[in-house]
C-alpha atoms as a PDB file:
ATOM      1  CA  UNK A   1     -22.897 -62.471-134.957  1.00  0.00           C
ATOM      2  CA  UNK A   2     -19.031 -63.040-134.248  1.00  0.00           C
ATOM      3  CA  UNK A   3     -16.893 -63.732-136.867  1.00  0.00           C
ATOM      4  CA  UNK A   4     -13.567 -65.498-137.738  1.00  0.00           C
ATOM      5  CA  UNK A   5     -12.243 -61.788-138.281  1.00  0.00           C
ATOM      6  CA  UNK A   6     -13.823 -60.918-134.950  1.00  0.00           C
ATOM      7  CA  UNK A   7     -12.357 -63.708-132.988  1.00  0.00           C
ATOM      8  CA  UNK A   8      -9.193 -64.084-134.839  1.00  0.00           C
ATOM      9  CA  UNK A   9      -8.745 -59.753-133.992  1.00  0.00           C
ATOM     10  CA  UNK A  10      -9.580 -60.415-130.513  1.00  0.00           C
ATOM     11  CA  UNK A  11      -7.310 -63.244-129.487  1.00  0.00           C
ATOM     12  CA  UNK A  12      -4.375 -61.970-131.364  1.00  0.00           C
ATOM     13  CA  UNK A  13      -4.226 -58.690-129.264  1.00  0.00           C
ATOM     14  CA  UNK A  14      -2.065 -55.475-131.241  1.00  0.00           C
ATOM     15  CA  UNK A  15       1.170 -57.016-131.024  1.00  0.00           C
ATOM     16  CA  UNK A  16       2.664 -59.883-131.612  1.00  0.00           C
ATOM     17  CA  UNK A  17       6.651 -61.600-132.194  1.00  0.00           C
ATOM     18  CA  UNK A  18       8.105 -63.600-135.311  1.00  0.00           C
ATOM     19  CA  UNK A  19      10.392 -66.276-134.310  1.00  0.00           C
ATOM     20  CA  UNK A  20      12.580 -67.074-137.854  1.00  0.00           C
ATOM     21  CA  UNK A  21      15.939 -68.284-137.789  1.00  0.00           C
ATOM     22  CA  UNK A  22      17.592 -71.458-138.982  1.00  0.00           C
ATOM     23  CA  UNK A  23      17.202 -74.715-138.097  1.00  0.00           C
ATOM     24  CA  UNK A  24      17.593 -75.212-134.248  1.00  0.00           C
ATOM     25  CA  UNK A  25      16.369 -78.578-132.148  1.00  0.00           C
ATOM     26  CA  UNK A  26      13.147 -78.438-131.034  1.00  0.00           C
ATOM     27  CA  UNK A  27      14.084 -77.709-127.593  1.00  0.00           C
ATOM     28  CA  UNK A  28      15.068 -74.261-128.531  1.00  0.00           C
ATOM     29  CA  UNK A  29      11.902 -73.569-129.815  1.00  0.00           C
ATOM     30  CA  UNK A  30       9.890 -74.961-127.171  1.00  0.00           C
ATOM     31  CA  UNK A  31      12.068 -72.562-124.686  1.00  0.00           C
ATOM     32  CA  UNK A  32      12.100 -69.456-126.593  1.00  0.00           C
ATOM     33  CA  UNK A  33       7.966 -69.875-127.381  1.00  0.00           C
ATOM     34  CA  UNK A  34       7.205 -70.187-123.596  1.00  0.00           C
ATOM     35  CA  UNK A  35       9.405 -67.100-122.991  1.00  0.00           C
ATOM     36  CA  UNK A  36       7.791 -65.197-125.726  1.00  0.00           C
ATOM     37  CA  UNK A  37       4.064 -66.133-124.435  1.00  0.00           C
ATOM     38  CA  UNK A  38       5.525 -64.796-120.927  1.00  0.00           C
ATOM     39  CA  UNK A  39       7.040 -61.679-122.100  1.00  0.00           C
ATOM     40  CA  UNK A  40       2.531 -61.077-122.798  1.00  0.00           C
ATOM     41  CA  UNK A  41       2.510 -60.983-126.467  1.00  0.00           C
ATOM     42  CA  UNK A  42      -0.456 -61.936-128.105  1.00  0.00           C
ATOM     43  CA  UNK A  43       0.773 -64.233-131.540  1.00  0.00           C
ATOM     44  CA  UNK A  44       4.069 -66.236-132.098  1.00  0.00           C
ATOM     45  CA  UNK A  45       4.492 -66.011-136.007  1.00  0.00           C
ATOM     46  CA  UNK A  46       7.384 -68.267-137.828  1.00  0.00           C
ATOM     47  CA  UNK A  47       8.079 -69.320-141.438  1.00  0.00           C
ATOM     48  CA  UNK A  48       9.368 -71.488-143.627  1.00  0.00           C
ATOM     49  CA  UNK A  49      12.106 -72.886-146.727  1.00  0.00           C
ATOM     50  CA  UNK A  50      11.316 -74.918-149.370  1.00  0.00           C
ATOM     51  CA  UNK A  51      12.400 -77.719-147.906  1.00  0.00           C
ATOM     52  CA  UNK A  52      14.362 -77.839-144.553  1.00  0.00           C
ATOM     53  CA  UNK A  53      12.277 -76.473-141.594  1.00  0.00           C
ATOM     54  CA  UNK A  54       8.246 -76.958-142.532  1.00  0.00           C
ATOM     55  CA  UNK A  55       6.215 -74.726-140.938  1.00  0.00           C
ATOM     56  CA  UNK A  56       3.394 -76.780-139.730  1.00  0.00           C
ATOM     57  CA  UNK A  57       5.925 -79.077-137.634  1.00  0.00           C
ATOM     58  CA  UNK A  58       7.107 -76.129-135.988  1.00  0.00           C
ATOM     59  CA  UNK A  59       3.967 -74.473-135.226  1.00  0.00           C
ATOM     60  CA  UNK A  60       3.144 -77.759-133.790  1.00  0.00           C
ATOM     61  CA  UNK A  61       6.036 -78.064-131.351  1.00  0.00           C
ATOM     62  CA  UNK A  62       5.573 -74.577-130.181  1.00  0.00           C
ATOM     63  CA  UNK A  63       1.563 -75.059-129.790  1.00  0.00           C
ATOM     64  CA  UNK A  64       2.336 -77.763-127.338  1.00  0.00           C
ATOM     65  CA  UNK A  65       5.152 -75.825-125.287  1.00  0.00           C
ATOM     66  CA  UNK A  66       2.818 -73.102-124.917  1.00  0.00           C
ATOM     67  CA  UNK A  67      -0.798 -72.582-122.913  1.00  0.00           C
ATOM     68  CA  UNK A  68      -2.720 -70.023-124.682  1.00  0.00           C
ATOM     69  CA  UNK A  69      -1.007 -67.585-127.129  1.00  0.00           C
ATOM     70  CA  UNK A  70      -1.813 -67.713-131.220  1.00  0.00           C
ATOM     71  CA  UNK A  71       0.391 -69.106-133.692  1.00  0.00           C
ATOM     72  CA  UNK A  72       0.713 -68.436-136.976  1.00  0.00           C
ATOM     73  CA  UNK A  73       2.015 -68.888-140.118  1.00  0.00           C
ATOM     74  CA  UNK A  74       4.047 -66.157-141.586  1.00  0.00           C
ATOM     75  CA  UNK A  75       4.192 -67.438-144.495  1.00  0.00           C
ATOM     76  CA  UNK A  76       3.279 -71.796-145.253  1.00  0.00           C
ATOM     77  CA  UNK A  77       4.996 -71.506-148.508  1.00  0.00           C
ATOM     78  CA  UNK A  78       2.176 -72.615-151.264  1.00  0.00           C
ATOM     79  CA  UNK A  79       5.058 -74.041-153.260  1.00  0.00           C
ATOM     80  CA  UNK A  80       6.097 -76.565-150.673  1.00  0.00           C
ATOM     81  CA  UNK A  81       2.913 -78.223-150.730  1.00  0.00           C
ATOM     82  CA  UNK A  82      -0.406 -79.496-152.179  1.00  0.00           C
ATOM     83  CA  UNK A  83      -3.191 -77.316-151.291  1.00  0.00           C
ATOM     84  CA  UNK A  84      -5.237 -80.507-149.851  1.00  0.00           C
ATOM     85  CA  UNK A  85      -2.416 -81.033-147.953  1.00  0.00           C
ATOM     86  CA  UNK A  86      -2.180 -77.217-146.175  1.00  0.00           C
ATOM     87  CA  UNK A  87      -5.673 -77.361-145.845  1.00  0.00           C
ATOM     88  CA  UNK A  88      -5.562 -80.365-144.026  1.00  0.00           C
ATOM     89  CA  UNK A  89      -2.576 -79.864-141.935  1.00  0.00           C
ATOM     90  CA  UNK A  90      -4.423 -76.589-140.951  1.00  0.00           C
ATOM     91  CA  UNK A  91      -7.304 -77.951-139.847  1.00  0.00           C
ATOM     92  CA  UNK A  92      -6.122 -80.806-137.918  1.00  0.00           C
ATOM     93  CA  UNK A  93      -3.790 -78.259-135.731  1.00  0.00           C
ATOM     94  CA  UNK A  94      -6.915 -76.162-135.119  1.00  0.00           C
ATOM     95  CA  UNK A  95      -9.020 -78.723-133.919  1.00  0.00           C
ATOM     96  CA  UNK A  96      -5.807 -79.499-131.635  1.00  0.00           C
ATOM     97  CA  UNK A  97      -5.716 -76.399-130.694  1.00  0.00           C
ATOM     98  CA  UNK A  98      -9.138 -74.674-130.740  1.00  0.00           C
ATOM     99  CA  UNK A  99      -8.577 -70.612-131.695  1.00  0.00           C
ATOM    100  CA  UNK A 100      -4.922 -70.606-131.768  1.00  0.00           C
ATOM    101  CA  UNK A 101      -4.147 -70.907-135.391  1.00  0.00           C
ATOM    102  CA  UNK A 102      -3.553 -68.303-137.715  1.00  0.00           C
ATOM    103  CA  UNK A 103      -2.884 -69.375-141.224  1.00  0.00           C
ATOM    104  CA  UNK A 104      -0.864 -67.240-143.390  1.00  0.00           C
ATOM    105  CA  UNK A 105       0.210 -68.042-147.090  1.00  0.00           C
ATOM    106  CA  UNK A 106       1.980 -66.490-149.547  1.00  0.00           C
ATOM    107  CA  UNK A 107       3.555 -66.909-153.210  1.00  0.00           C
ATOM    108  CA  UNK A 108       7.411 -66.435-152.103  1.00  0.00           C
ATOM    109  CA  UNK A 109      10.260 -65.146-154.483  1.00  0.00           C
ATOM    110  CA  UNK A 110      11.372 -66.228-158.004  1.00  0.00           C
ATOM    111  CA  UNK A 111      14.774 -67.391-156.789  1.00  0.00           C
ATOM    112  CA  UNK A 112      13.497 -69.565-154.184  1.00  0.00           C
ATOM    113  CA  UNK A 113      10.983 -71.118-156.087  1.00  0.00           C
ATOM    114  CA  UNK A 114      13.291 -72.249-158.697  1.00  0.00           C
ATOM    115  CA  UNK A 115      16.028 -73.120-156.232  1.00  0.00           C
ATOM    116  CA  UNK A 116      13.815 -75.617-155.220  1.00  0.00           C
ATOM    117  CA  UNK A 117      13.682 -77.247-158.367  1.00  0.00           C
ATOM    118  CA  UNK A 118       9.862 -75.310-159.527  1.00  0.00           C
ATOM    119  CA  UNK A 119       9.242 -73.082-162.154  1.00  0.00           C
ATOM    120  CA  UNK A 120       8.259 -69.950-160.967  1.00  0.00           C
ATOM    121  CA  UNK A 121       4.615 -69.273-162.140  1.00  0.00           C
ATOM    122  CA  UNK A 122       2.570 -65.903-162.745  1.00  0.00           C
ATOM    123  CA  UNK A 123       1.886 -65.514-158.644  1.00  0.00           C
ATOM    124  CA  UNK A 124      -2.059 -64.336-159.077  1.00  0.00           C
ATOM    125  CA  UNK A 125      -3.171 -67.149-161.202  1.00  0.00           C
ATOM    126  CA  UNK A 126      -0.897 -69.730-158.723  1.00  0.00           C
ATOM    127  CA  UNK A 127      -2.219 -68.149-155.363  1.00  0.00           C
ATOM    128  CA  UNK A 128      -6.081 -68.260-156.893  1.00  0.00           C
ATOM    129  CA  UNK A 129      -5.456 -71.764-158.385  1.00  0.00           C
ATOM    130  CA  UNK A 130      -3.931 -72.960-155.170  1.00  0.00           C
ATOM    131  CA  UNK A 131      -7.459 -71.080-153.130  1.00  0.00           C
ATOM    132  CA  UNK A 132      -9.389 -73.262-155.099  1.00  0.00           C
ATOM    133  CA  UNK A 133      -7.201 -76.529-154.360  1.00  0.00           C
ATOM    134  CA  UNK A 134      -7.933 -75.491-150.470  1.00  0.00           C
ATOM    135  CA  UNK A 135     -11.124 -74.722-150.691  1.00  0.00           C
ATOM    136  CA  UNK A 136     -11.993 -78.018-152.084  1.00  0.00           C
ATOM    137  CA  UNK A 137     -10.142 -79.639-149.890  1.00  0.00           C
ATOM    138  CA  UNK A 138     -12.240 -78.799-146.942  1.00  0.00           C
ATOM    139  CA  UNK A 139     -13.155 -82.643-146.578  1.00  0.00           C
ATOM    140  CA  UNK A 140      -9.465 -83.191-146.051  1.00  0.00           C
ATOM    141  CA  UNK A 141      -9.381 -83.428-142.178  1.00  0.00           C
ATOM    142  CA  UNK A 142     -12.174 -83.084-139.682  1.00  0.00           C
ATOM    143  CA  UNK A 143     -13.234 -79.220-139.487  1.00  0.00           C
ATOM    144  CA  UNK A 144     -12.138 -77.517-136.430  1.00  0.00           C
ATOM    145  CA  UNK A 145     -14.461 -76.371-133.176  1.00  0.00           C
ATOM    146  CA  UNK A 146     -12.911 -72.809-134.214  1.00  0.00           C
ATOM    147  CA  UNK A 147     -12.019 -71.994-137.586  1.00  0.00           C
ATOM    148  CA  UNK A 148      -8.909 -70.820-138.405  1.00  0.00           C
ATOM    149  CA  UNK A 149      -8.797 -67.212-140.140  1.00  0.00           C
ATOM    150  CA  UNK A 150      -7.027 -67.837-143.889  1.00  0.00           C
ATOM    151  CA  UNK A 151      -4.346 -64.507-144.244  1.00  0.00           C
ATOM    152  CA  UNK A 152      -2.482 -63.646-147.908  1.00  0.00           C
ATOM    153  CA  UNK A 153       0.917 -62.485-147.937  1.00  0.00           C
ATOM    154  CA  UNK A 154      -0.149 -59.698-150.033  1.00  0.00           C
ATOM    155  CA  UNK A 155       2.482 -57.005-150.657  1.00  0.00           C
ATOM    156  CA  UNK A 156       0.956 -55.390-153.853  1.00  0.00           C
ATOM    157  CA  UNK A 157      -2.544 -54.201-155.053  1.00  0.00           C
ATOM    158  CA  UNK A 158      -4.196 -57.218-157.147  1.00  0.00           C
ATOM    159  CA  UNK A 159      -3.125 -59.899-154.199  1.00  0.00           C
ATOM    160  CA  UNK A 160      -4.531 -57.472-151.595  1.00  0.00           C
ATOM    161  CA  UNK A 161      -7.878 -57.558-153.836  1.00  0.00           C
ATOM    162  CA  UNK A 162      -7.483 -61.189-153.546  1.00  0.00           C
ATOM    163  CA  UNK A 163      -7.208 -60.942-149.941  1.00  0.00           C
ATOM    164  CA  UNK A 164     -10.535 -59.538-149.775  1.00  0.00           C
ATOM    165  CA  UNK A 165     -12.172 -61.524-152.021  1.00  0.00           C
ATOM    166  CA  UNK A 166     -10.851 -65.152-150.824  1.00  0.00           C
ATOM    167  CA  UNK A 167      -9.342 -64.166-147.659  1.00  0.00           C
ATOM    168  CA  UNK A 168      -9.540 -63.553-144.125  1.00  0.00           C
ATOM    169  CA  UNK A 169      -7.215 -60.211-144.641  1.00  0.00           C
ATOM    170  CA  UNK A 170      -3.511 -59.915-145.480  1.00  0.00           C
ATOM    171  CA  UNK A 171      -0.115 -59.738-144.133  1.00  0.00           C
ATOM    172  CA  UNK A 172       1.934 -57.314-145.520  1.00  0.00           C
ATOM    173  CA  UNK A 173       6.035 -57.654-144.204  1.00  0.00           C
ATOM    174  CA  UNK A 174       8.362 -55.520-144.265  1.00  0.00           C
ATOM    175  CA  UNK A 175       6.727 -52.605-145.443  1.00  0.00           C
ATOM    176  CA  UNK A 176       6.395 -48.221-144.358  1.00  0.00           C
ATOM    177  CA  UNK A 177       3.569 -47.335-142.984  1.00  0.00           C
ATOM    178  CA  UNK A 178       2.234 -46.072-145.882  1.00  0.00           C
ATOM    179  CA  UNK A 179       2.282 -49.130-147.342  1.00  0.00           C
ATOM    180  CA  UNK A 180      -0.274 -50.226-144.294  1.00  0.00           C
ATOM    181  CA  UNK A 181      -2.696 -47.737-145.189  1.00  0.00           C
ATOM    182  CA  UNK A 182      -3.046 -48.496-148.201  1.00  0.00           C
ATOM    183  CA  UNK A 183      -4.078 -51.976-147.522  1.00  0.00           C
ATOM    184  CA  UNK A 184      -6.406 -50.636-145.200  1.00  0.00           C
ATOM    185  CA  UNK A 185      -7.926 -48.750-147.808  1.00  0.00           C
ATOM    186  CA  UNK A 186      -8.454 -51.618-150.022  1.00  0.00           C
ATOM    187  CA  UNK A 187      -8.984 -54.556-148.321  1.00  0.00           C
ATOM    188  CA  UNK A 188     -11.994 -52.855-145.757  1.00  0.00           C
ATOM    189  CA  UNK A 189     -12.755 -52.705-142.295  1.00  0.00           C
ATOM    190  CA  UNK A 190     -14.113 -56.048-142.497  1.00  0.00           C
ATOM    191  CA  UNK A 191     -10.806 -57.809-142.962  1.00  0.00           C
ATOM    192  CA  UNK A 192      -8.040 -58.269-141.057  1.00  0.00           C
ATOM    193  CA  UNK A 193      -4.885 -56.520-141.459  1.00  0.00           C
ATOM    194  CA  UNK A 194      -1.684 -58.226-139.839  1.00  0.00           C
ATOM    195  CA  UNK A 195       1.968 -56.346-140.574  1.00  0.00           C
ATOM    196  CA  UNK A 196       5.088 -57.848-139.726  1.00  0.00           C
ATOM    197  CA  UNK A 197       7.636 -55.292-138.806  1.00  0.00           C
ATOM    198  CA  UNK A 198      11.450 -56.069-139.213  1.00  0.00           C
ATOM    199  CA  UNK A 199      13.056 -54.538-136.265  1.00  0.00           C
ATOM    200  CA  UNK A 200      16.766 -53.598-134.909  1.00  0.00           C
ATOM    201  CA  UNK A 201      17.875 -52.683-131.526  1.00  0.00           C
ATOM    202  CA  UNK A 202      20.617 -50.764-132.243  1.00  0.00           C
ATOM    203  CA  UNK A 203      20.853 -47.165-131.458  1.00  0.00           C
ATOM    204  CA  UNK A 204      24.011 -46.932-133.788  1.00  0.00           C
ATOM    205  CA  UNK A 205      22.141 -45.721-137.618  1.00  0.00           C
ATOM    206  CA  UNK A 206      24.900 -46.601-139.334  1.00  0.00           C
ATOM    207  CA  UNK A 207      25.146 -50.300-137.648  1.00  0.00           C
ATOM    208  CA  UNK A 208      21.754 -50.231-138.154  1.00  0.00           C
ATOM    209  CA  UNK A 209      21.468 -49.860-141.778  1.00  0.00           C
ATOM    210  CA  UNK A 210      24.085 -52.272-142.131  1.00  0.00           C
ATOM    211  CA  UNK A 211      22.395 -54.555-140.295  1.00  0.00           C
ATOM    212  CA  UNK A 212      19.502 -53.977-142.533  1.00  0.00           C
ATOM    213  CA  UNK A 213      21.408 -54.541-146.148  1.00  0.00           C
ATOM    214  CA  UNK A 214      22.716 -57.675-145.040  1.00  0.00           C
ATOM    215  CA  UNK A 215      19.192 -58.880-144.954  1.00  0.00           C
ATOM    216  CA  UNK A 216      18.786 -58.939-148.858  1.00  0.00           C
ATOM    217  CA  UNK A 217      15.123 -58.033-148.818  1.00  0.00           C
ATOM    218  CA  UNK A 218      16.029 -55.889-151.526  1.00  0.00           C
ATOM    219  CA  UNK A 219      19.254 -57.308-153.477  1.00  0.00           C
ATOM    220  CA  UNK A 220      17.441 -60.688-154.200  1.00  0.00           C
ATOM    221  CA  UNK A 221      16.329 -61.742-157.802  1.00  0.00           C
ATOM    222  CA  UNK A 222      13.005 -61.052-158.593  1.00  0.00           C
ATOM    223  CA  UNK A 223      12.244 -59.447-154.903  1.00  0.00           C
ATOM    224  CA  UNK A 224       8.400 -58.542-154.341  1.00  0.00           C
ATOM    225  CA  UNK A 225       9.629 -55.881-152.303  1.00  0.00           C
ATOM    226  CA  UNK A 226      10.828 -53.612-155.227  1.00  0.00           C
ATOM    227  CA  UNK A 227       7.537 -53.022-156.952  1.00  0.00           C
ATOM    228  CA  UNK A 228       5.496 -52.482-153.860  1.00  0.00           C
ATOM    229  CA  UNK A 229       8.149 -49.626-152.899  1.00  0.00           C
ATOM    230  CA  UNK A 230       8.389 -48.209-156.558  1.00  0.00           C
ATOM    231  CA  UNK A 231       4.491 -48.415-156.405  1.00  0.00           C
ATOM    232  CA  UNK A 232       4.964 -46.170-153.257  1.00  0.00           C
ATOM    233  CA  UNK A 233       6.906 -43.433-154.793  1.00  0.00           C
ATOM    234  CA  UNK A 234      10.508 -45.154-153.967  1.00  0.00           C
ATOM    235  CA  UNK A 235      12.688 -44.386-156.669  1.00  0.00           C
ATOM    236  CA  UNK A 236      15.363 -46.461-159.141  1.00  0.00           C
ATOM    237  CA  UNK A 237      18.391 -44.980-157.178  1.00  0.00           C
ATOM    238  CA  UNK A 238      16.634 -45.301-153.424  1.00  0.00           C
ATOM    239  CA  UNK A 239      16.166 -49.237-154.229  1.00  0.00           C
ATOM    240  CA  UNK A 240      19.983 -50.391-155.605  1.00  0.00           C
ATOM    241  CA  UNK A 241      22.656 -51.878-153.529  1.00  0.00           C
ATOM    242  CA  UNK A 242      20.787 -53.245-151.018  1.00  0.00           C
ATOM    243  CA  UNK A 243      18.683 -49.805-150.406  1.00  0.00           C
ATOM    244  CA  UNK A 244      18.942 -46.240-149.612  1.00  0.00           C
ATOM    245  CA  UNK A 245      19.026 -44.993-146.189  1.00  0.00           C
ATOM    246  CA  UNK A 246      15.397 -43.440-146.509  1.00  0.00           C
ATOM    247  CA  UNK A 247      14.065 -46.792-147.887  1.00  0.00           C
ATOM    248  CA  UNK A 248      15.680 -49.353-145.308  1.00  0.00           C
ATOM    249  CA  UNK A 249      14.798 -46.757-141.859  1.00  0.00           C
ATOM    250  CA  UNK A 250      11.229 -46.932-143.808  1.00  0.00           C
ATOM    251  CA  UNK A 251      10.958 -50.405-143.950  1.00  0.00           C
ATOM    252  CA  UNK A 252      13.354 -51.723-140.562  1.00  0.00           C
ATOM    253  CA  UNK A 253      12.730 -50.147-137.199  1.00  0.00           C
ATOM    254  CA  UNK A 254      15.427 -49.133-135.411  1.00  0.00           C
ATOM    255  CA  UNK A 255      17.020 -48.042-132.494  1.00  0.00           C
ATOM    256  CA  UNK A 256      15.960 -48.465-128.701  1.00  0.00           C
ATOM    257  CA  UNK A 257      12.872 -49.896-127.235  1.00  0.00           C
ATOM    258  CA  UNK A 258      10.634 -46.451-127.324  1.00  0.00           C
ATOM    259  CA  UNK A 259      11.844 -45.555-131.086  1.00  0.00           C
ATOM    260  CA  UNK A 260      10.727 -49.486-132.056  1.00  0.00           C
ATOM    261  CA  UNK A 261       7.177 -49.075-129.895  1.00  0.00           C
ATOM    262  CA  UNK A 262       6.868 -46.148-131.851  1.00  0.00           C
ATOM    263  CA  UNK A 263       7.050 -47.409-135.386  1.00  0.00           C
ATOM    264  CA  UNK A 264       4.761 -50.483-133.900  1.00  0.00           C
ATOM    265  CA  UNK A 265       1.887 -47.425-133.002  1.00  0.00           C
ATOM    266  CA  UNK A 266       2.206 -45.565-136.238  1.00  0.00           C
ATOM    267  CA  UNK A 267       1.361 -49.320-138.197  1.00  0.00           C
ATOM    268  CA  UNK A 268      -1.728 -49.858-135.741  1.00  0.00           C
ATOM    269  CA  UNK A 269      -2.517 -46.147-136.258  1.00  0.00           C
ATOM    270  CA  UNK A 270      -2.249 -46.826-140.125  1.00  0.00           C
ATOM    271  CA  UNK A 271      -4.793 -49.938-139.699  1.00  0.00           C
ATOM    272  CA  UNK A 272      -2.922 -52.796-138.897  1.00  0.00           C
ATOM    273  CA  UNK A 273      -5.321 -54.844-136.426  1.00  0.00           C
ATOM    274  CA  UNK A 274      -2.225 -56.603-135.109  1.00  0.00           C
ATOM    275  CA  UNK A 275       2.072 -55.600-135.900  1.00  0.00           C
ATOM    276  CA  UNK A 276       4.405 -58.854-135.422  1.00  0.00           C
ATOM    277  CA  UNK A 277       7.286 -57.388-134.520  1.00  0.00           C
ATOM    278  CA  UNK A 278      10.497 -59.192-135.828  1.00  0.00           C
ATOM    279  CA  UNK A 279      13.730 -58.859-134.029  1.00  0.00           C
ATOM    280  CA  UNK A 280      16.887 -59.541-136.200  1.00  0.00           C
ATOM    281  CA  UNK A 281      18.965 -62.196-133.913  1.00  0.00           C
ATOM    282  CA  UNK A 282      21.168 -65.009-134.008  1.00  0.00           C
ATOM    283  CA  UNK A 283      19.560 -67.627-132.872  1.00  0.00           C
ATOM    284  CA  UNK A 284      16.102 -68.208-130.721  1.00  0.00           C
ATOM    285  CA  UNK A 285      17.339 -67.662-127.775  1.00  0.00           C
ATOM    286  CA  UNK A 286      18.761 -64.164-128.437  1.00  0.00           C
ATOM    287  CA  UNK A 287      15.652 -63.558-129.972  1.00  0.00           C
ATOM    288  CA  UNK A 288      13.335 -64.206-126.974  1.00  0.00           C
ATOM    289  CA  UNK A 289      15.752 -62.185-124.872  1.00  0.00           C
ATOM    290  CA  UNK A 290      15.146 -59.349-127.072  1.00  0.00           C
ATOM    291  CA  UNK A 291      11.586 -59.996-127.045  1.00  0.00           C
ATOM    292  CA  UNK A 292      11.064 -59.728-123.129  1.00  0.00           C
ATOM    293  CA  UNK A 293      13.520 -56.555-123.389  1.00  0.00           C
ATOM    294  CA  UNK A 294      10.891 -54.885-125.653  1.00  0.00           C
ATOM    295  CA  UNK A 295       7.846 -55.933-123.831  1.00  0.00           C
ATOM    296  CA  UNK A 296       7.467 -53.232-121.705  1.00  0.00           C
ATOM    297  CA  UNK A 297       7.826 -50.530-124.456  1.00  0.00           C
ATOM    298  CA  UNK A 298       5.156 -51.989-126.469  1.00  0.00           C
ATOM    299  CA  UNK A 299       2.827 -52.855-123.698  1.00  0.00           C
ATOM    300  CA  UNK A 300       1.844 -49.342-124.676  1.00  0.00           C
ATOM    301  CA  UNK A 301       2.087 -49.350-128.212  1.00  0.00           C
END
């Protein structure tokens, strides 16, 4: 009997491309999701604030501009909305759009959370609070043709666990390789594994690594991303201002298209079922310029 982890690793294909950047008219998205879908990859992924651009609205405008390629959700922020109400805005785009939905939610930072006016909350008991909310909610909108697979951000241990438990499988970002073994090892062969994979094209190291820092994935309050790389033998002096050079070429790809395709094989080698690959650009159009550009080398991958 097929499953939703079947189906869902079997139209997303091994690689896929994560479209994030500010706000930008709808226009811009439809364009640079068509070219993406083009260029052959297999999932657009996108995100979300707290706030500002909402995730299901985009996913929405891209589903439309496009003919057959996944979407997904990387991550719909649990704190920006009621659980009925992900659950239901879920559903209704996958009976829109039968099999191309991939739901992906996750617990975000600290800083965020309370930026937005929240008080941050212990993130297990909120994300298996918030599972129940959904799962009762199932009434909430008519239930797709397909169902849509249900994906954790789950960077450490105990939410990986969860992500097995409650889960379709888990999407790790920004992570080493090592990092995607591991949640291999844990969450089964029976779940899916999806890691998103910060990339640079820049053959420059020393650009690169700039390029990387002034990301903040590790200078922010309260970042998620500290523990999991302490947890992976990262030390004190590797994670301060903004990451040593051994830490960010570990976690960013970087340099040309063969040395990015390469990083994207060692993940799928690791276990990932599927590596969304996530060019650092501008704005969308750069983006799905650099996303064509890199096509070819991970055709391969």
């Amino acid at each position: 009997m097929t499953t939703t982890v079947d189906e869902t690793r079997r139209r997303l294909g091994r690689i896929g491309a994560v479209l994030m950047t500010p706000i930008a008219p709808a226009g811009e998205w439809r364009r640079a999701a068509k070219r993406v879908e083009d260029a052959g990859y297999g999932a657009i992924w996108t995100n979300e604030a707290i706030g500002g651009r909402e995730v299901f609205t985009q996913l929405a405008v891209m589903l439309a501009a496009t003919d057959g390629i996944v979407l997904g959700s990387s991550i719909a922020n649990l704190w920006a909305r009621h659980p009925a109400a992900m659950q239901g805005a879920a559903s209704v785009l996958a009976d829109a759009y039968p099999g191309r939905l991939a739901l992906g939610v996750g617990v975000s930072m600290p800083a965020m959370v309370e930026q937005s006016g929240q008080r941050w909350a212990n993130p297990m008991a909120r994300m298996r609070e918030y599972l129940d909310g959904m799962d009762a909610a199932v009434d909430a909108a008519p239930a797709p043709e397909v169902p849509f697979p249900r994906l954790l951000a789950a960077l450490g241990p105990k939410m990986q666990e969860l992500a097995r438990e409650r889960a379709d499988g888990a999407l790790p970002a920004a992570m080493p390789v090592e990092h995607t073994r591991r949640v291999r090892e844990r969450i089964g062969g029976g779940k899916l594994v999806v890691a998103l994979q910060p990339a640079i094209l820049e053959t420059d190291p020393a650009a690169a690594r700039e390029t990387a820092r002034s990301t903040g994935l590790l200078s922010m309050p309260g970042s998620p991303y500290i523990r999991s790389l302490t947890e992976l033998g990262y030390t004190e002096a590797d994670l301060e201002d903004g990451g040593s050079d051994e830490v960010l070429d570990a976690c960013f790809a970087r340099g040309g298209e063969e040395s990015i395709a390469r990083r994207v094989r060692a993940h799928l080698d690791a276990g990932a079922d599927h590596v969304a690959v996530s060019v650092l650009a501008p704005d969308l159009a750069s983006a799905a310029g650099l996303y064509e550009r890199l096509a070819p080398a991970l055709r391969d991958a």
